[in-house]
N, C-alpha and C. Protein backbone atom coordinates (compact mmCIF):
# COMPACT_ATOMS: atom_id res chain seq x y z
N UNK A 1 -57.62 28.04 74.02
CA UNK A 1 -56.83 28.27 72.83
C UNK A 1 -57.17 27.19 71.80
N UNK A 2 -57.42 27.60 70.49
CA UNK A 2 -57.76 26.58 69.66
C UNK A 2 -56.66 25.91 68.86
N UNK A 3 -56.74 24.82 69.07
CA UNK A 3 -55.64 23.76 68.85
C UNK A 3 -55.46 24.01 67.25
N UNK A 4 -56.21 23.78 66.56
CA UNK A 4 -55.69 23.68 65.04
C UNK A 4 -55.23 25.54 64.47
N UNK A 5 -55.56 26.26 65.01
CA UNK A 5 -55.09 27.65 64.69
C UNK A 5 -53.65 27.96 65.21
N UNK A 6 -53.37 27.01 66.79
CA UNK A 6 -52.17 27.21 66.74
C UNK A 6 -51.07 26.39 66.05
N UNK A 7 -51.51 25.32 65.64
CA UNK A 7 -51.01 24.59 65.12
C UNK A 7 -50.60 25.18 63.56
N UNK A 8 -50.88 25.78 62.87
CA UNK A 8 -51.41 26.91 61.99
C UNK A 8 -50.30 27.85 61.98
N UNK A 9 -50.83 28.43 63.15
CA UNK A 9 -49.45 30.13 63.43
C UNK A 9 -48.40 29.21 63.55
N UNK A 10 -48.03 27.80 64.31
CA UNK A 10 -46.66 27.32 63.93
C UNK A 10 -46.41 26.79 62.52
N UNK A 11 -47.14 26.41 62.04
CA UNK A 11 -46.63 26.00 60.76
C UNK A 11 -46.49 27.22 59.20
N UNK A 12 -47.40 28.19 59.94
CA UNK A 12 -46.98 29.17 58.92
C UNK A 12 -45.61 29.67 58.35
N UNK A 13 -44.70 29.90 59.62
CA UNK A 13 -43.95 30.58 59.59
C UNK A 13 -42.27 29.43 59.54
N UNK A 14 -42.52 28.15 59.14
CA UNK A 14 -41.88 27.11 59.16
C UNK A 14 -40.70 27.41 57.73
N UNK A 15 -41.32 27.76 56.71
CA UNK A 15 -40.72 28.32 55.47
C UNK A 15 -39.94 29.85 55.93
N UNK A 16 -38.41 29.58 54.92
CA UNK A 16 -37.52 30.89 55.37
C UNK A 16 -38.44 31.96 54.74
N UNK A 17 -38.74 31.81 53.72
CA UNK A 17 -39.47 32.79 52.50
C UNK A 17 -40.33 33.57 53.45
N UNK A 18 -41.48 32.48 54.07
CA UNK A 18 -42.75 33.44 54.65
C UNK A 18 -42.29 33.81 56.16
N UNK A 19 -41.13 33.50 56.56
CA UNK A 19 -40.30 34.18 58.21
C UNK A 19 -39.97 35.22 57.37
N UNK A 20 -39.34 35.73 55.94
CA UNK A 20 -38.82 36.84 55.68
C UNK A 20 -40.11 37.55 55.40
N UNK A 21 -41.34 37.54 54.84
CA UNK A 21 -42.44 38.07 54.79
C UNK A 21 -43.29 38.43 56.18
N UNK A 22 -43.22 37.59 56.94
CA UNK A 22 -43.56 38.28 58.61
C UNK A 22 -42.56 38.91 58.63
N UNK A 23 -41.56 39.21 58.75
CA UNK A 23 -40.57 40.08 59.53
C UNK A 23 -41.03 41.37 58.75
N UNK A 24 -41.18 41.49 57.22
CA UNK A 24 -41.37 42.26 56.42
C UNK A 24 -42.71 43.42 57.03
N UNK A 25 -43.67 42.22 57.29
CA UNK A 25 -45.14 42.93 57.56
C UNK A 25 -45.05 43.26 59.08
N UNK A 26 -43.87 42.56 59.67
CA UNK A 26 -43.87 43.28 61.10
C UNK A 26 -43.53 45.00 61.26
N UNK A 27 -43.04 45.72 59.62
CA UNK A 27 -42.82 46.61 59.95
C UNK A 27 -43.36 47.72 59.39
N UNK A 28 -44.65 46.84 58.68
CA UNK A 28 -46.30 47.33 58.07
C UNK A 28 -46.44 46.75 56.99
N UNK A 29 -47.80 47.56 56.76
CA UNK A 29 -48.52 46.49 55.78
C UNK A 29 -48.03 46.84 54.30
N UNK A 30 -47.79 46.02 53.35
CA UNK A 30 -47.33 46.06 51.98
C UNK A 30 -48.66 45.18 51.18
N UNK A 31 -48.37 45.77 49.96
CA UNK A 31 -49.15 44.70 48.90
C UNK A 31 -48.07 43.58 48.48
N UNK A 32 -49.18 42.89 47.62
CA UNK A 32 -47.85 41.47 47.11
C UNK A 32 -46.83 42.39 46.50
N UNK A 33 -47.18 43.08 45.49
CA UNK A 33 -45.57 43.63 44.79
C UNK A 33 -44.30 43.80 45.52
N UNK A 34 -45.02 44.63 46.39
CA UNK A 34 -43.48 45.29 48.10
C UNK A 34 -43.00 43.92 48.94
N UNK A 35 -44.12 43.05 48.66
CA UNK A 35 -43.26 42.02 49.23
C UNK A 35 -43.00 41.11 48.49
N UNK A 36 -43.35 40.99 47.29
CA UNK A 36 -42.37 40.04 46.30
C UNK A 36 -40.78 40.69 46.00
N UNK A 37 -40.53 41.83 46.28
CA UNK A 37 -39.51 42.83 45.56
C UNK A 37 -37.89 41.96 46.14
N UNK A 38 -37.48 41.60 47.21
CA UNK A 38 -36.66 40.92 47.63
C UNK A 38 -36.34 39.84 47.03
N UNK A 39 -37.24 39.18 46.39
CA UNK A 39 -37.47 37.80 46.26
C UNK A 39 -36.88 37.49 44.89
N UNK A 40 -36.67 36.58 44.55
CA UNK A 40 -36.36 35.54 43.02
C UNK A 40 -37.83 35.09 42.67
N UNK A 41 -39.21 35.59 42.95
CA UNK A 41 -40.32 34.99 42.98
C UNK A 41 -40.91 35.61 42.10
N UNK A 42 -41.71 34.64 41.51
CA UNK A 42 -43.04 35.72 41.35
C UNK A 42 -44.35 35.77 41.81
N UNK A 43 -44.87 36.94 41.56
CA UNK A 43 -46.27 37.48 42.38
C UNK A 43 -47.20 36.62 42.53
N UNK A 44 -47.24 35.35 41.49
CA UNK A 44 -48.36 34.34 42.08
C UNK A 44 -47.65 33.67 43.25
N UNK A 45 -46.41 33.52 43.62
CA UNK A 45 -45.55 32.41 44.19
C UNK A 45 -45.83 33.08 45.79
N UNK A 46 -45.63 34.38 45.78
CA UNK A 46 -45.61 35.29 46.50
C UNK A 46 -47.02 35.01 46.98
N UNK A 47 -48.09 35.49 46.52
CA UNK A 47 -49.26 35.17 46.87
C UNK A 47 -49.57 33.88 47.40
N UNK A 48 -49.29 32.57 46.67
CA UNK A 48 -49.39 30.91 47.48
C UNK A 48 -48.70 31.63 48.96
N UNK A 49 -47.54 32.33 49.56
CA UNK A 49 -47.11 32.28 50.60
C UNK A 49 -48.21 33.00 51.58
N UNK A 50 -48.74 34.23 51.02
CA UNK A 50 -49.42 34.61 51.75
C UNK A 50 -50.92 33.88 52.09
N UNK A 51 -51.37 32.72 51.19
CA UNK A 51 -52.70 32.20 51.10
C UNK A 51 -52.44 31.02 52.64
N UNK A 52 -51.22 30.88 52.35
CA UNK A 52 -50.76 29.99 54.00
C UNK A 52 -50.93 30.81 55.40
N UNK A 53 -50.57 32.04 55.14
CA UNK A 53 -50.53 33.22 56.48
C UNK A 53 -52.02 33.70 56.43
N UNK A 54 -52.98 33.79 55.48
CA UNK A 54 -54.16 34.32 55.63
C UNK A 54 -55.03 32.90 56.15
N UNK A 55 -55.25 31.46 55.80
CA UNK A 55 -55.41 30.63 56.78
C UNK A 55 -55.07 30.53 57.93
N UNK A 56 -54.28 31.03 58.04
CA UNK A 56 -53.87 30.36 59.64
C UNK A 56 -54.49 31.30 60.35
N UNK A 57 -54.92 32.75 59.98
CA UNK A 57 -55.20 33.94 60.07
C UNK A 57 -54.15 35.26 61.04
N UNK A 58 -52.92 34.66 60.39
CA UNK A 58 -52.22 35.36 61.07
C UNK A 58 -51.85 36.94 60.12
N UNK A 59 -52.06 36.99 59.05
CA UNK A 59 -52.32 38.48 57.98
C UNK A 59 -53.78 38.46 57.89
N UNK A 60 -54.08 39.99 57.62
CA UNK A 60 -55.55 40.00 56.76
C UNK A 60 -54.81 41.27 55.47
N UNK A 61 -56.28 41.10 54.91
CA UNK A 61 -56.03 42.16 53.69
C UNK A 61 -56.84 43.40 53.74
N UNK A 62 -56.68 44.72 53.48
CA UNK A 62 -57.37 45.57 53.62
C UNK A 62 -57.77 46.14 52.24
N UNK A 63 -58.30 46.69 51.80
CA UNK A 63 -59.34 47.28 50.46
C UNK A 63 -59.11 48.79 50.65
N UNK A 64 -57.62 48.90 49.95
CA UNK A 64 -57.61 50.85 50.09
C UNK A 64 -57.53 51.13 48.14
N UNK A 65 -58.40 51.63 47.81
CA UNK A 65 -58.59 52.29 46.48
C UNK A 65 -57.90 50.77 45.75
N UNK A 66 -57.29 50.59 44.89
CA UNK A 66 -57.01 50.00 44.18
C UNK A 66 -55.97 49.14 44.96
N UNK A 67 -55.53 49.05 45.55
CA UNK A 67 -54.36 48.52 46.66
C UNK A 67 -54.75 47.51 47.65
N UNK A 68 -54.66 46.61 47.48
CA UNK A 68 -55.05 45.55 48.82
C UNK A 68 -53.90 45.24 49.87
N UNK A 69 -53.19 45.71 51.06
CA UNK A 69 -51.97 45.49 51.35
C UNK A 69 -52.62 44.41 52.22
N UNK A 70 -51.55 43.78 52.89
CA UNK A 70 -51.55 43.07 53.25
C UNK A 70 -50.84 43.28 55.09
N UNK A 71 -51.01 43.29 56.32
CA UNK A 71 -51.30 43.38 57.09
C UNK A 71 -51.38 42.09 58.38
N UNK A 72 -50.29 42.49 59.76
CA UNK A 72 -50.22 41.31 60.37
C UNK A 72 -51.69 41.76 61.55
N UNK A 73 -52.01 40.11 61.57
CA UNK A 73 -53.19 40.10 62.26
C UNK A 73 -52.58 39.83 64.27
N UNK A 74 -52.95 40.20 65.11
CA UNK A 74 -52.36 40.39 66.10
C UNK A 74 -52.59 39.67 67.06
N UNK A 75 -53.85 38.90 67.01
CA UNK A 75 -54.70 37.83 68.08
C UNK A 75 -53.72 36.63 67.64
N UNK A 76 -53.65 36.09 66.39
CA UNK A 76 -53.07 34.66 66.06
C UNK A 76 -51.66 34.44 66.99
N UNK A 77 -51.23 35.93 66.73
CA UNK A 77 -49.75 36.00 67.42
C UNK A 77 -49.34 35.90 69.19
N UNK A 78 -50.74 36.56 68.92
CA UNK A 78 -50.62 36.80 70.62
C UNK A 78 -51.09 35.06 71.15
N UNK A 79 -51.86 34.56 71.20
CA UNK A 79 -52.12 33.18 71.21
C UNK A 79 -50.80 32.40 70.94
N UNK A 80 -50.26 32.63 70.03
CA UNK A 80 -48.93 31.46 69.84
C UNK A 80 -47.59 31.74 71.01
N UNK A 81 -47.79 33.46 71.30
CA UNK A 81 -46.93 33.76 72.39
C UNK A 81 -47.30 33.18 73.69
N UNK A 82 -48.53 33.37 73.66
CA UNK A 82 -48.89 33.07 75.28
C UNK A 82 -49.09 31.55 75.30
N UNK A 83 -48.69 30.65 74.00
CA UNK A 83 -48.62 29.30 74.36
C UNK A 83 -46.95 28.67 74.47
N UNK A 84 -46.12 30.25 74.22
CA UNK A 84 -44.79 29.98 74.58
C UNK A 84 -44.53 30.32 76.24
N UNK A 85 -45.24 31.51 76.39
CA UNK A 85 -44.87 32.15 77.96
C UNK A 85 -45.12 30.70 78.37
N UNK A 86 -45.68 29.85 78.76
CA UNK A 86 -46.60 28.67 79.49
C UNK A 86 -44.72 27.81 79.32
N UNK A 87 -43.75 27.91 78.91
CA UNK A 87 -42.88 27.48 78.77
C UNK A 87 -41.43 28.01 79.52
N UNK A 88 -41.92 29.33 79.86
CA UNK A 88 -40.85 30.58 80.23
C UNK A 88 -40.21 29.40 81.86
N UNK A 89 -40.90 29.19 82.41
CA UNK A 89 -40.51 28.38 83.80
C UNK A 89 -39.02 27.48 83.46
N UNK A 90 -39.63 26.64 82.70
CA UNK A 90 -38.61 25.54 82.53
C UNK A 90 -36.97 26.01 81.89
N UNK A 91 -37.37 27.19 80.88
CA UNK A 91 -36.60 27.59 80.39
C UNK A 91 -35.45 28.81 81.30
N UNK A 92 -35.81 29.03 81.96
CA UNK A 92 -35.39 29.84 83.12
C UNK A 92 -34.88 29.29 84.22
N UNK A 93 -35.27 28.04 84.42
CA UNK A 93 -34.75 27.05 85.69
C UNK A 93 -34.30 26.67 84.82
N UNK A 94 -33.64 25.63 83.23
CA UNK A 94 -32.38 25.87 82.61
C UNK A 94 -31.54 26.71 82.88
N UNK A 95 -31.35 27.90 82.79
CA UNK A 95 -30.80 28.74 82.47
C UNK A 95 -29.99 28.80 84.05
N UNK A 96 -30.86 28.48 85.43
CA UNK A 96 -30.41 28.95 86.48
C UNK A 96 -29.24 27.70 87.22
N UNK A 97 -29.91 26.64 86.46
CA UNK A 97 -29.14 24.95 86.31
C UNK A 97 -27.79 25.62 85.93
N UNK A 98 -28.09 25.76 84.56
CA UNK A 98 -26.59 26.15 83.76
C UNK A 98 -25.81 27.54 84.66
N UNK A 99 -25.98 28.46 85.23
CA UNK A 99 -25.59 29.11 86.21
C UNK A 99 -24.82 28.58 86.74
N UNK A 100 -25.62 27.70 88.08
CA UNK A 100 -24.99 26.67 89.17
C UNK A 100 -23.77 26.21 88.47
N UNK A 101 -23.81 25.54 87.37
CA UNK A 101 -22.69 24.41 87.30
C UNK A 101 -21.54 25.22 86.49
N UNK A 102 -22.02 26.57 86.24
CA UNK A 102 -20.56 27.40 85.77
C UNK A 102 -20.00 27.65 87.12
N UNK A 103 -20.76 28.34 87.79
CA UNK A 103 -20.32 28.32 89.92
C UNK A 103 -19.45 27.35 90.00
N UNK A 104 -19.68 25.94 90.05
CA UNK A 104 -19.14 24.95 90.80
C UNK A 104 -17.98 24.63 89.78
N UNK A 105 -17.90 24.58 88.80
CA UNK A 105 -16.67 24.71 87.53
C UNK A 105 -15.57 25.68 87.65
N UNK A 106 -15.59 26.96 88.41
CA UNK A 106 -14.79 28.18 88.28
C UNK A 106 -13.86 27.34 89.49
């Protein structure tokens, strides 16, 4: 896994603005306009957000007639997940800790 890309997919999504723009493109691809439309922004401001998500390479852009939407890329994501699963253990033996000591509390 390459260290500075994930480092990347975490810091992309650090801003509320561009968490509301992934959530947005999680439910397809839009151009800047459809996803500036929510916003107090404007379309260049909108665009700086997406120039952060297309580095990290977690969006790409596609070339349909006059329309460039914009589009979540699926490898970046999957990489940042599977450097969370690597975490699922600890978080689960929490969870089974905190169990126990509601048991012994009742």
């Amino acid at each position: 896994m390459d260290s500075a890309r994930l480092d990347a997919s975490f810091a992309a999504p650090a801003d509320p603005t561009r968490r509301a723009i992934l959530a947005r493109l999680a439910l397809g691809e839009a151009s800047v306009n459809e996803l500036a439309e929510p916003f107090r922004m404007s379309q260049p401001a909108i665009s700086k957000h997406l120039k952060v998500f297309e580095r990290a390479g977690l969006i790409s852009q596609a070339n349909v007639g006059q329309r460039r939407p914009r589009r979540l890329a699926p490898e970046p994501l999957a990489q940042a997940t599977q450097y969370l699963e690597g975490y699922r253990p600890f978080r689960e033996a929490s969870f089974t800790d905190l169990d126990a000591l509601l048991q012994t509390l009742k």
